[in-house]
PDB file of N, CA and C in Angstrom:
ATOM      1  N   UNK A   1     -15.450   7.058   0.940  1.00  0.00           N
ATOM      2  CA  UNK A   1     -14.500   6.022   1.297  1.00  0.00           C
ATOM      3  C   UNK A   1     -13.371   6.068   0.269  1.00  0.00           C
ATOM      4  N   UNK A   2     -12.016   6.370   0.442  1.00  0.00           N
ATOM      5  CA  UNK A   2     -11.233   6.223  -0.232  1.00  0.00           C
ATOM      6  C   UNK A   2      -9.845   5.206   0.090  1.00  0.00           C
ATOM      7  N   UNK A   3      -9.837   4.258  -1.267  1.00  0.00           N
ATOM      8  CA  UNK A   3      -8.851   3.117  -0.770  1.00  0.00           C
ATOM      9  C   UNK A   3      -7.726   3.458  -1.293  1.00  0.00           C
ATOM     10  N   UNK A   4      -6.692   3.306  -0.836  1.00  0.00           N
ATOM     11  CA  UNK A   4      -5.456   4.031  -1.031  1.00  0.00           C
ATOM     12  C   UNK A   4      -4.154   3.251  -1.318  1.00  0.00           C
ATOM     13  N   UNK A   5      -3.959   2.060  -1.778  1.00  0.00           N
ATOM     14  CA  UNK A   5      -3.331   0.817  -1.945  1.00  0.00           C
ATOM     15  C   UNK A   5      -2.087   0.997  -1.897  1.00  0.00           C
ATOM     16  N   UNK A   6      -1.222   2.261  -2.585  1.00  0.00           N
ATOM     17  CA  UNK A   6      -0.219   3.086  -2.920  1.00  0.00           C
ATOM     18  C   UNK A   6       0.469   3.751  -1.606  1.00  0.00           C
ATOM     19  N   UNK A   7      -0.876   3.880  -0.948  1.00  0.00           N
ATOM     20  CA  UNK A   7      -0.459   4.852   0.448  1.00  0.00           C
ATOM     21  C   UNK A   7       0.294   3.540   1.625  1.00  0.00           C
ATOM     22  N   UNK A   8       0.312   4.404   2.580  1.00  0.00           N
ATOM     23  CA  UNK A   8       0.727   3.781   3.588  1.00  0.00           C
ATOM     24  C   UNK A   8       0.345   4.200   5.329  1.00  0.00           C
ATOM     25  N   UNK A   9      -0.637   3.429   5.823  1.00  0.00           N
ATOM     26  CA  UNK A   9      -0.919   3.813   6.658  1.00  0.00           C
ATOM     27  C   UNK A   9      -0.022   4.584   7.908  1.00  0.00           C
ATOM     28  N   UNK A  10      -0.749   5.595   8.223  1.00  0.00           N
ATOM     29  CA  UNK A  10       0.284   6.412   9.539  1.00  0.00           C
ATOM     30  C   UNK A  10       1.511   7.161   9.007  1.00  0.00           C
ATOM     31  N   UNK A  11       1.931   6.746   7.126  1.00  0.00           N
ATOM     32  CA  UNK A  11       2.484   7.522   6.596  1.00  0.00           C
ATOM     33  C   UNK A  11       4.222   7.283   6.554  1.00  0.00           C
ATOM     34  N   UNK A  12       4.451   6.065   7.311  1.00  0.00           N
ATOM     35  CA  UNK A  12       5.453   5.381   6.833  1.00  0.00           C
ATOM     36  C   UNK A  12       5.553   3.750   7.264  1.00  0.00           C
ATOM     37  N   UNK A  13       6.681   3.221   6.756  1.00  0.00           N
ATOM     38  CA  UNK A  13       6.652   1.867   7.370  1.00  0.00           C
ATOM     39  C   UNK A  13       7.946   1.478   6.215  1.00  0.00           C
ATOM     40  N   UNK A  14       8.648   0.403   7.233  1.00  0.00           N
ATOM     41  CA  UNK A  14      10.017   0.238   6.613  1.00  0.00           C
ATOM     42  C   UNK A  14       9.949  -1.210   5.232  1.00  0.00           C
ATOM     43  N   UNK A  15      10.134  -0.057   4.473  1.00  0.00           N
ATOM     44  CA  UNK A  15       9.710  -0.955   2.918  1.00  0.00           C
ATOM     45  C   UNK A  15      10.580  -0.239   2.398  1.00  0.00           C
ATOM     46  N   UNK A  16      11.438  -0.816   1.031  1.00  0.00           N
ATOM     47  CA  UNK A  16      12.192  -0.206  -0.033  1.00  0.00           C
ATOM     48  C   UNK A  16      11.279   0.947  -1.087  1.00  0.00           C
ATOM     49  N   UNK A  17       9.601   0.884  -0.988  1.00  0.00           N
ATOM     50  CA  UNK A  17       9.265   2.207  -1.562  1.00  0.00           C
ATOM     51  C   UNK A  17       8.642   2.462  -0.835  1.00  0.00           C
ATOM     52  N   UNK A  18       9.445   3.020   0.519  1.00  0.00           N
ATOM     53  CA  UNK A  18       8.703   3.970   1.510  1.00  0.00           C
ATOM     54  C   UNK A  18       8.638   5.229   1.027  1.00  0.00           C
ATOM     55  N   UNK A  19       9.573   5.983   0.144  1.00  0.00           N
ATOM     56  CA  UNK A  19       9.442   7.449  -0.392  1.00  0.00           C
ATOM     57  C   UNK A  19       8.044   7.721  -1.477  1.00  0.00           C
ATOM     58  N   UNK A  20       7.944   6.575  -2.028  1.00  0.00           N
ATOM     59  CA  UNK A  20       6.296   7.020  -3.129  1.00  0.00           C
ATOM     60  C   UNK A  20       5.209   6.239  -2.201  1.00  0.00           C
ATOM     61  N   UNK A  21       5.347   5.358  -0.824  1.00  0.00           N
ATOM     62  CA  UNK A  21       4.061   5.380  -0.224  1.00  0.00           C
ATOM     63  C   UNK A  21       3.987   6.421   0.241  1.00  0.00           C
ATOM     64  N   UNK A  22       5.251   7.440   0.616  1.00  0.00           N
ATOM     65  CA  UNK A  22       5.216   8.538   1.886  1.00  0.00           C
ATOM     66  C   UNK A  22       4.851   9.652   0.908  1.00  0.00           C
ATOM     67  N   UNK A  23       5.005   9.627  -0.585  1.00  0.00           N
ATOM     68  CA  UNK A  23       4.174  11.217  -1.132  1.00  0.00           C
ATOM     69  C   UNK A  23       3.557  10.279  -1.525  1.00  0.00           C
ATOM     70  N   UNK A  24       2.501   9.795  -1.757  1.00  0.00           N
ATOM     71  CA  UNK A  24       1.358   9.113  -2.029  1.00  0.00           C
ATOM     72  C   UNK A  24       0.211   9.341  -0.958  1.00  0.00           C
ATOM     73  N   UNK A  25       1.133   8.993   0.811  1.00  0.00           N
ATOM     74  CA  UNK A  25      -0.032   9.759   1.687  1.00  0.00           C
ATOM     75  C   UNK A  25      -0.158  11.267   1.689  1.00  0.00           C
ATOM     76  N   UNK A  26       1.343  11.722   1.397  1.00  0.00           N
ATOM     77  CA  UNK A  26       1.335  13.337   1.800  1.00  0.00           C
ATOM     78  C   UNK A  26      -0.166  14.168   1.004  1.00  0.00           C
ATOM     79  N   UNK A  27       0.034  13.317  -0.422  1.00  0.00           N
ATOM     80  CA  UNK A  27      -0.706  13.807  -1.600  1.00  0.00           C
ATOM     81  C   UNK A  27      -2.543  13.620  -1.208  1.00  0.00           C
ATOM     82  N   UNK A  28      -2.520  12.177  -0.379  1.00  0.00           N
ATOM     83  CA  UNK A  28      -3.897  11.677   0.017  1.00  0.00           C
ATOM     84  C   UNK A  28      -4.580  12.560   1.590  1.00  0.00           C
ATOM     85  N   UNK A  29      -3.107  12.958   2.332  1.00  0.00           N
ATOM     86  CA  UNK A  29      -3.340  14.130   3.220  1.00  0.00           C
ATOM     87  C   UNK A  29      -4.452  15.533   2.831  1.00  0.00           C
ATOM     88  N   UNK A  30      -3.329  16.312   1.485  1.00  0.00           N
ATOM     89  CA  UNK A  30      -4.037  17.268   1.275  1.00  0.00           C
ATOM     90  C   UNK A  30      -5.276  17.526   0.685  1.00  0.00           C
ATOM     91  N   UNK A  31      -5.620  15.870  -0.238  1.00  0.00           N
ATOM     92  CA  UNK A  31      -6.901  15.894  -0.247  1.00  0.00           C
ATOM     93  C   UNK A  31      -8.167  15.787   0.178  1.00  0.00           C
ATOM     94  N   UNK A  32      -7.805  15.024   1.612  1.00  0.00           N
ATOM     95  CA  UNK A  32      -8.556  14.357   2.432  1.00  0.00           C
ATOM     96  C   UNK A  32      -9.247  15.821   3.344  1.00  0.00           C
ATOM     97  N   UNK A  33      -7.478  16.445   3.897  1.00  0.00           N
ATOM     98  CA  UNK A  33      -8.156  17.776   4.470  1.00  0.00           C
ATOM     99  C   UNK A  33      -9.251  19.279   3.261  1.00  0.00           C
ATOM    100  N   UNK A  34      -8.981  18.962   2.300  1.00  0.00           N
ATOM    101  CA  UNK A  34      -9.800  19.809   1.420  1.00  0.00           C
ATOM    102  C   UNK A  34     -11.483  19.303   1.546  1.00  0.00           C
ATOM    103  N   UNK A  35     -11.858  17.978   1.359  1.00  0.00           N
ATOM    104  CA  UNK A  35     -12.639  17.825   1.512  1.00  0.00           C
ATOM    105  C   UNK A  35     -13.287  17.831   2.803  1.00  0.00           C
ATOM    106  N   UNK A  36     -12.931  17.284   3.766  1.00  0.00           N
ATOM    107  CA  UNK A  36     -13.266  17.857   4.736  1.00  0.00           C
ATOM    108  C   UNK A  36     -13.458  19.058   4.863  1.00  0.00           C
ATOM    109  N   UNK A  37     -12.725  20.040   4.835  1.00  0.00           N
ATOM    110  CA  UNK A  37     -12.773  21.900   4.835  1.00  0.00           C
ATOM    111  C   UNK A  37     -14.365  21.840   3.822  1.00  0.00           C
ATOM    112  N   UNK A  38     -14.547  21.221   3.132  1.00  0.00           N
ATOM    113  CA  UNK A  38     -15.837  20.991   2.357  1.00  0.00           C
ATOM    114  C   UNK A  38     -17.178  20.742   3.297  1.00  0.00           C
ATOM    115  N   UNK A  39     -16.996  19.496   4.177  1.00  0.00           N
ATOM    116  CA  UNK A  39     -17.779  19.477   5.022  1.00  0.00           C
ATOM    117  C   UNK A  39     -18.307  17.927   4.702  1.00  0.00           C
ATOM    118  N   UNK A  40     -17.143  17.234   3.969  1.00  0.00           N
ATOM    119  CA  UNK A  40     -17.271  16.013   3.405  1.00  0.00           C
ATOM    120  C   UNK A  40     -16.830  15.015   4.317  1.00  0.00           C
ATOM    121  N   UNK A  41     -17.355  13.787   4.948  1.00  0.00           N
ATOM    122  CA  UNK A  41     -17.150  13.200   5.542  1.00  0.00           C
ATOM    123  C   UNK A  41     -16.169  12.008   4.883  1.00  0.00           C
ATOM    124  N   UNK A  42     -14.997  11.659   5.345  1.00  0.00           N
ATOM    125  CA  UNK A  42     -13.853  10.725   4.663  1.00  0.00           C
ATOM    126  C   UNK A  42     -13.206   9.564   5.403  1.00  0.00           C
ATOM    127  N   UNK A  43     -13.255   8.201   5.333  1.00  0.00           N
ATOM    128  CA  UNK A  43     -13.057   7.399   5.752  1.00  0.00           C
ATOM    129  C   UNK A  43     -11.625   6.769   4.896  1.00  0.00           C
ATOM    130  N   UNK A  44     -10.808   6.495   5.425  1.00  0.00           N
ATOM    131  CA  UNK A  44      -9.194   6.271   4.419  1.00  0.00           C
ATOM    132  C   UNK A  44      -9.153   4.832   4.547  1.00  0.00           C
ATOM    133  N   UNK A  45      -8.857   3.602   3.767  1.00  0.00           N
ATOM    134  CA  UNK A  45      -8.235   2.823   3.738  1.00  0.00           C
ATOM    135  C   UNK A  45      -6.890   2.928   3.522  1.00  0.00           C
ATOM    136  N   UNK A  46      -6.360   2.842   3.961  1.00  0.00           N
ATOM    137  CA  UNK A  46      -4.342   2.442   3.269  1.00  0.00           C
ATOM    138  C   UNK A  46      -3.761   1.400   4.266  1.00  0.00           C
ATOM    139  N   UNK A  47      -3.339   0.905   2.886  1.00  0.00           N
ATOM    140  CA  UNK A  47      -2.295  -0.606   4.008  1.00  0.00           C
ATOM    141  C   UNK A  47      -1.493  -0.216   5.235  1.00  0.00           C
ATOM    142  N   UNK A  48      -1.735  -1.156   6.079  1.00  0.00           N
ATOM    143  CA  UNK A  48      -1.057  -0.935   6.902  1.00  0.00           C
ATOM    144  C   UNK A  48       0.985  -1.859   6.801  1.00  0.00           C
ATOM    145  N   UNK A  49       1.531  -1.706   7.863  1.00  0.00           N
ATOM    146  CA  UNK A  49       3.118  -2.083   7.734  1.00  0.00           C
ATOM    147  C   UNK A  49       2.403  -3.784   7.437  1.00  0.00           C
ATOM    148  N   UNK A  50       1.623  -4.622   7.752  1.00  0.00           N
ATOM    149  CA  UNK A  50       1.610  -6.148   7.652  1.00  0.00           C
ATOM    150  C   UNK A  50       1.342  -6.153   6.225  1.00  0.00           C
ATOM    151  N   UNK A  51       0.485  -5.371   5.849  1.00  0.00           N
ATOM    152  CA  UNK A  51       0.013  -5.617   4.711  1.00  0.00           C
ATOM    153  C   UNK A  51       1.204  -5.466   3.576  1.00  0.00           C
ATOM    154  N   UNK A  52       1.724  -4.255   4.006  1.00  0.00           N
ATOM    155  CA  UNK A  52       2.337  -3.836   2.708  1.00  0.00           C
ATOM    156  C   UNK A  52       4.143  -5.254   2.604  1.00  0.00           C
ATOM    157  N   UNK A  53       3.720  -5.300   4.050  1.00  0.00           N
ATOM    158  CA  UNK A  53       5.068  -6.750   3.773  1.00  0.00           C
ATOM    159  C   UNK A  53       4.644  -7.829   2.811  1.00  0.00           C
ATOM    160  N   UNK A  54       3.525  -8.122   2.993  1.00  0.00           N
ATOM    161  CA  UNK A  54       2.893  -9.127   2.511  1.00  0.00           C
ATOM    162  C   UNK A  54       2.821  -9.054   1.043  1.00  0.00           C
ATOM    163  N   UNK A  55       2.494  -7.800   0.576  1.00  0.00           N
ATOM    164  CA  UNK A  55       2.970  -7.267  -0.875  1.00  0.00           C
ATOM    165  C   UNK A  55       4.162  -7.164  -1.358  1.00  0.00           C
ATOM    166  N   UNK A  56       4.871  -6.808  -0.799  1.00  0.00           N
ATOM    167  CA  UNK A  56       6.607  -6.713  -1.476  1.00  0.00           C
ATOM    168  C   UNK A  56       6.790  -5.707  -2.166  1.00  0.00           C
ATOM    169  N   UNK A  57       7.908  -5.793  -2.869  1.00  0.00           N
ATOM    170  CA  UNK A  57       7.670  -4.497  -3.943  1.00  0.00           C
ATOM    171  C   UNK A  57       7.127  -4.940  -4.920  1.00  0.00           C
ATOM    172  N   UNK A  58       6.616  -6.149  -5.611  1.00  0.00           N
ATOM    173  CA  UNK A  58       5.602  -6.147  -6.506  1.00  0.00           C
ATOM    174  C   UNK A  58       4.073  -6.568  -6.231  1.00  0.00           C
ATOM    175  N   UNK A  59       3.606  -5.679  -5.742  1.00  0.00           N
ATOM    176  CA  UNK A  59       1.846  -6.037  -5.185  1.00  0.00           C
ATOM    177  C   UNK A  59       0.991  -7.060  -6.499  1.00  0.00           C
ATOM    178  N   UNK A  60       1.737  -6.793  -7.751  1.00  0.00           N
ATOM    179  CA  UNK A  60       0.976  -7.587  -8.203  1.00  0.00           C
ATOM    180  C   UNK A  60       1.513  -9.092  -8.604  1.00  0.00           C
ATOM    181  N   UNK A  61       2.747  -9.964  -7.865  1.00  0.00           N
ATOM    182  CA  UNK A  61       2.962 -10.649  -7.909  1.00  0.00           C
ATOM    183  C   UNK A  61       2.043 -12.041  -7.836  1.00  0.00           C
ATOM    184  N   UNK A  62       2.087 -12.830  -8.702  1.00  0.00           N
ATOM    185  CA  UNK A  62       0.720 -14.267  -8.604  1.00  0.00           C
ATOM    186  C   UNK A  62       1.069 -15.028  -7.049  1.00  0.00           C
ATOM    187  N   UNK A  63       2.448 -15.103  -6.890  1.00  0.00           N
ATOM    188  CA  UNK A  63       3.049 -16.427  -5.908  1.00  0.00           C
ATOM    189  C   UNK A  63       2.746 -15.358  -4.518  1.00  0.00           C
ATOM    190  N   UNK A  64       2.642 -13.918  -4.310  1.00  0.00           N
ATOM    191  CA  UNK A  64       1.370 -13.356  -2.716  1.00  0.00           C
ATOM    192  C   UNK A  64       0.382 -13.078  -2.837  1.00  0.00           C
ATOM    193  N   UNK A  65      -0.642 -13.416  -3.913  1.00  0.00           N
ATOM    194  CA  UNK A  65      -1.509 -13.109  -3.834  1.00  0.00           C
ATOM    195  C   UNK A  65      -2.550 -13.433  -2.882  1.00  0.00           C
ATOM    196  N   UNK A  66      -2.689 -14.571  -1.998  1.00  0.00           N
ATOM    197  CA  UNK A  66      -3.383 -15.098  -1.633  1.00  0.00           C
ATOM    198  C   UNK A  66      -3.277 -14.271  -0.095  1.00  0.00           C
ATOM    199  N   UNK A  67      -2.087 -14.486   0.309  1.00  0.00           N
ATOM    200  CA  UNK A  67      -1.483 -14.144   1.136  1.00  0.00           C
ATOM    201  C   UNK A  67      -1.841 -12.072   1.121  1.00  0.00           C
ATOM    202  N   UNK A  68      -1.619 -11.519   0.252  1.00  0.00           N
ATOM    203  CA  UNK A  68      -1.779 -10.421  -0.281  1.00  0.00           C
ATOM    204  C   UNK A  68      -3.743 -10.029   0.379  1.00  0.00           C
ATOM    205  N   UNK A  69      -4.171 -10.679   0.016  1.00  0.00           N
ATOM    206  CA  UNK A  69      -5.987 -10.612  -0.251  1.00  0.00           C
ATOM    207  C   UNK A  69      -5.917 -10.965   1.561  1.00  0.00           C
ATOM    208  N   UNK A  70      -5.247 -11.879   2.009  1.00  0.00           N
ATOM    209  CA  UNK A  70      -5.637 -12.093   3.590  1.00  0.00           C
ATOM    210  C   UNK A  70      -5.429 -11.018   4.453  1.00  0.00           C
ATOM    211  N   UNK A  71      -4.352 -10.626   4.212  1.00  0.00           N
ATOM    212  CA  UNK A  71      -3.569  -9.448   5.155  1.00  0.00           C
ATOM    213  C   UNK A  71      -4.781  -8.142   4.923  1.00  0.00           C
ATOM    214  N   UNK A  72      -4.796  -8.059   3.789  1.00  0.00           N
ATOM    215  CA  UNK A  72      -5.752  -6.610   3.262  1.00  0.00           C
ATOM    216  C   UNK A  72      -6.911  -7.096   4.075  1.00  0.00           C
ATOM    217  N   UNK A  73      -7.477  -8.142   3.803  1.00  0.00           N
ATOM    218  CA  UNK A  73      -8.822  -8.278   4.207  1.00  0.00           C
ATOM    219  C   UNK A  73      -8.872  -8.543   5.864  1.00  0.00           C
ATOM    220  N   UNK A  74      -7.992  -8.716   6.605  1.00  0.00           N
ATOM    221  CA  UNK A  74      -7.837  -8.593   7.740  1.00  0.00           C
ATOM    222  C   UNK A  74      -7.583  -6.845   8.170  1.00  0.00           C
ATOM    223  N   UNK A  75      -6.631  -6.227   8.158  1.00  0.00           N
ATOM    224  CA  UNK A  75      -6.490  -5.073   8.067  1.00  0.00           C
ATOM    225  C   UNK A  75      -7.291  -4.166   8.036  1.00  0.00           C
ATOM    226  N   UNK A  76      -8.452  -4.495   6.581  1.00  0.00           N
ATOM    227  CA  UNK A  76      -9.404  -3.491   6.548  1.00  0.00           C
ATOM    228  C   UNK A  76     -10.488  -3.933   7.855  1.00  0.00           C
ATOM    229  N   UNK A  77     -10.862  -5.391   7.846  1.00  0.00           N
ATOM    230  CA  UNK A  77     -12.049  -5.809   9.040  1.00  0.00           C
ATOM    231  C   UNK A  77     -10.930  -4.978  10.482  1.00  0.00           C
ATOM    232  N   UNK A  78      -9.906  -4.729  10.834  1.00  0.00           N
ATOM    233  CA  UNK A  78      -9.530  -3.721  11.976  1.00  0.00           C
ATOM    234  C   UNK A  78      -9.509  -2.681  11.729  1.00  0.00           C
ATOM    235  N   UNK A  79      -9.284  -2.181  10.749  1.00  0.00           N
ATOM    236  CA  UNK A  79      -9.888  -0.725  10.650  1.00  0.00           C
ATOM    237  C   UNK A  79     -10.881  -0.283  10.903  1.00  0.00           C
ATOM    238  N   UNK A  80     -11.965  -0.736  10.170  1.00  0.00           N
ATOM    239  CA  UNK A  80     -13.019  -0.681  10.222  1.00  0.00           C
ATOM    240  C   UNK A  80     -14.303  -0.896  11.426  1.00  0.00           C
ATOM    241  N   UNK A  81     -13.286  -1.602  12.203  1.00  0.00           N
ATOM    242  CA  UNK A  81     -13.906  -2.036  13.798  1.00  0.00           C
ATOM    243  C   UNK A  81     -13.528  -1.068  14.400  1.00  0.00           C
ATOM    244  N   UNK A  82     -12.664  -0.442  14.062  1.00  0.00           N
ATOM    245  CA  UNK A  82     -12.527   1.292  14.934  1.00  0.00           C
ATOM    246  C   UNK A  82     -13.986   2.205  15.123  1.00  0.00           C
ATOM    247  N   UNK A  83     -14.377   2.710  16.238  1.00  0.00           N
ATOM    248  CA  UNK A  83     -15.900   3.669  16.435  1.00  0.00           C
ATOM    249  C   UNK A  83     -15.374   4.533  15.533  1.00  0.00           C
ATOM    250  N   UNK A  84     -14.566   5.424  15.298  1.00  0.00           N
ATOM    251  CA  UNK A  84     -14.033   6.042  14.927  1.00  0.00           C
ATOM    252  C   UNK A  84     -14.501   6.258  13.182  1.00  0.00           C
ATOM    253  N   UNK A  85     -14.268   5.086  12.895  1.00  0.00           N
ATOM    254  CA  UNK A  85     -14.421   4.063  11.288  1.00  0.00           C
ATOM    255  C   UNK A  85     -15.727   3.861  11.297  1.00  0.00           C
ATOM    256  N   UNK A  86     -16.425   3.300  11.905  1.00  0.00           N
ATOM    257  CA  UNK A  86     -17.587   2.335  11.852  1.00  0.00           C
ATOM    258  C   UNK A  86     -18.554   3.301  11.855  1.00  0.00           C
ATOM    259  N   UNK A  87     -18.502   4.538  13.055  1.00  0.00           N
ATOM    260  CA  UNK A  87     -19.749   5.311  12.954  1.00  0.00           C
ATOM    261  C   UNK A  87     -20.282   5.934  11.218  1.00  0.00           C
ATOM    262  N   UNK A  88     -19.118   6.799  10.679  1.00  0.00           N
ATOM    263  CA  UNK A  88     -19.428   7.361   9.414  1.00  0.00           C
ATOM    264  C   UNK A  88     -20.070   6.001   8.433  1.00  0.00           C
ATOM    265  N   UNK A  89     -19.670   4.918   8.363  1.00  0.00           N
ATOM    266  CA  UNK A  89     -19.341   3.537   7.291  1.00  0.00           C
ATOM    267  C   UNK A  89     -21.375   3.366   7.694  1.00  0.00           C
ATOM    268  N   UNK A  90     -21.674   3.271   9.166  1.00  0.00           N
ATOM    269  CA  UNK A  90     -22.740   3.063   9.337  1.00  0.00           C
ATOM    270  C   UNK A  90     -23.853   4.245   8.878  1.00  0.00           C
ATOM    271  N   UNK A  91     -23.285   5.433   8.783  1.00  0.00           N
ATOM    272  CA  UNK A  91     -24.684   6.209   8.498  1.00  0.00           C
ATOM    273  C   UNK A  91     -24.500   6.019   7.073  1.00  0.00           C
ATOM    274  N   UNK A  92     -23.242   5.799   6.131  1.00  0.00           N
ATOM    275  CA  UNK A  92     -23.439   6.196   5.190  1.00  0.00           C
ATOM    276  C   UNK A  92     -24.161   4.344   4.728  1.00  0.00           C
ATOM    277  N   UNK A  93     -24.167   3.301   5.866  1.00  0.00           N
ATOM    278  CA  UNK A  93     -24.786   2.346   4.759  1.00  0.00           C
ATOM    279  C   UNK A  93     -26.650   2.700   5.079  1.00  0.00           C
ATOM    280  N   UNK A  94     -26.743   3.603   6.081  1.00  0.00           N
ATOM    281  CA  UNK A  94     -28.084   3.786   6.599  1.00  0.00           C
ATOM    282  C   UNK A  94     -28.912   4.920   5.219  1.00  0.00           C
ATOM    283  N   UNK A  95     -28.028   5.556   4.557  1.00  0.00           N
ATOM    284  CA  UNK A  95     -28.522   6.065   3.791  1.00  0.00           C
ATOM    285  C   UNK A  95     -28.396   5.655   2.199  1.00  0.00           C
ATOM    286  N   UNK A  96     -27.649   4.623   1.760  1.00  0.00           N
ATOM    287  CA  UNK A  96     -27.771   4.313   1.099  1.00  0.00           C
ATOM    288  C   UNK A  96     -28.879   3.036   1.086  1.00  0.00           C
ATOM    289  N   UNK A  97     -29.273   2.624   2.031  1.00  0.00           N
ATOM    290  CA  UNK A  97     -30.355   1.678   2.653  1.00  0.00           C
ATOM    291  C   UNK A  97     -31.673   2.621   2.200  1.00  0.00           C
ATOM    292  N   UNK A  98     -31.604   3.830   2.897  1.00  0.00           N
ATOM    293  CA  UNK A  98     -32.834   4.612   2.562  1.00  0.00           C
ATOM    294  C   UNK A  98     -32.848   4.931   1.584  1.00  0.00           C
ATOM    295  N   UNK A  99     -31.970   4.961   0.461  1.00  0.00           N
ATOM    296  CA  UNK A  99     -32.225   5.654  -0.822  1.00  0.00           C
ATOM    297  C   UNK A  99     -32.863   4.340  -1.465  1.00  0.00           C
ATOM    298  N   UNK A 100     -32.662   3.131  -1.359  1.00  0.00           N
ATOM    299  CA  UNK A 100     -32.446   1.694  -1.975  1.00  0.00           C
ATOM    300  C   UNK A 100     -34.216   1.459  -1.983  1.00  0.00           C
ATOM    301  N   UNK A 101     -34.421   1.834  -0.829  1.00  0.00           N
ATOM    302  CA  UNK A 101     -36.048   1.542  -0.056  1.00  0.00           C
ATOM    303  C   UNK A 101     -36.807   2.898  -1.134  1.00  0.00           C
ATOM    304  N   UNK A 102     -36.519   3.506  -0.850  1.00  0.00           N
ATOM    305  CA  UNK A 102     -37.208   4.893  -1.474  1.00  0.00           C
ATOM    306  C   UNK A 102     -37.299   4.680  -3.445  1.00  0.00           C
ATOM    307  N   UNK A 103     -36.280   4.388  -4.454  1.00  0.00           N
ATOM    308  CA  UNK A 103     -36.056   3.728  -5.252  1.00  0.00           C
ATOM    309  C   UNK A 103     -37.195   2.574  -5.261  1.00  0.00           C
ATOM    310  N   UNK A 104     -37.315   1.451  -4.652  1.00  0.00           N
ATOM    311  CA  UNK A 104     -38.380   0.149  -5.082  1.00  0.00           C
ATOM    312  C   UNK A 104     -39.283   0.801  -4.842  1.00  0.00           C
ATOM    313  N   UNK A 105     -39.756   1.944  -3.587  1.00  0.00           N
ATOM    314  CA  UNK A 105     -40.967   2.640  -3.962  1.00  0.00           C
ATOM    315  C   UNK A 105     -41.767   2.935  -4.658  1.00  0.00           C
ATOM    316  N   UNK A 106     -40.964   4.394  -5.568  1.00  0.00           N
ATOM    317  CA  UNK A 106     -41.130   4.886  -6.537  1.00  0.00           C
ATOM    318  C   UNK A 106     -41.295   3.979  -7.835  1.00  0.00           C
ATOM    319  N   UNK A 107     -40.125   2.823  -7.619  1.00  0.00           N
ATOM    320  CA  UNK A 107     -40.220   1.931  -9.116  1.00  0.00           C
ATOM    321  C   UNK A 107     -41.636   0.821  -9.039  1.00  0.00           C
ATOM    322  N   UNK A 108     -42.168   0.492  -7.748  1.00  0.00           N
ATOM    323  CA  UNK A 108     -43.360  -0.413  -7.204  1.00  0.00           C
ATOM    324  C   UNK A 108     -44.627  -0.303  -7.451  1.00  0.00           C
TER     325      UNK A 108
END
């Protein structure tokens, strides 16, 4: 799972630092396809255009934060409701489930 805060989903969206979200994905592109070519399974978070409004150009401003944490946390719960999203998110919590079980085993 890689969260990408910097990036920008789909790889643009009309913001004053659309040029370092847009090499920020280019950069999260070529890594994403390497690992894969690996045989690594990769799930992307990056803000989408609501989110990154909601941030401004200073994401770490106190007076959006709240506002900041809603948008993200909405965003990611639609991402993530994608089959697309959800299938990989589910095996990988199915195996970290089995490792968790296997662990109190051994420690039991």
């Amino acid at each position: 799972v890689v969260v990408a805060s910097m990036s920008v989903a789909g790889g643009w969206a009309p913001t004053p630092d659309v040029l370092l979200r847009r090499a920020v994905h280019r950069r999260l592109e070529r890594e994403v396809r390497r690992l894969r070519r690996a045989g690594t399974a990769v799930v992307r978070i990056e803000p989408s255009a609501r989110v990154i409004r909601a941030m401004g150009i200073n994401a770490m401003a106190d007076d959006r934060a709240e506002d900041v944490v809603r948008e993200a946390f909405l965003d990611t719960g639609r991402r993530t409701a994608d089959p697309r999203v959800a299938a990989p998110l589910a095996a990988l919590a199915d195996r970290a489930s089995h490792r968790d079980d296997l662990v109190s085993t051994l420690a039991g």
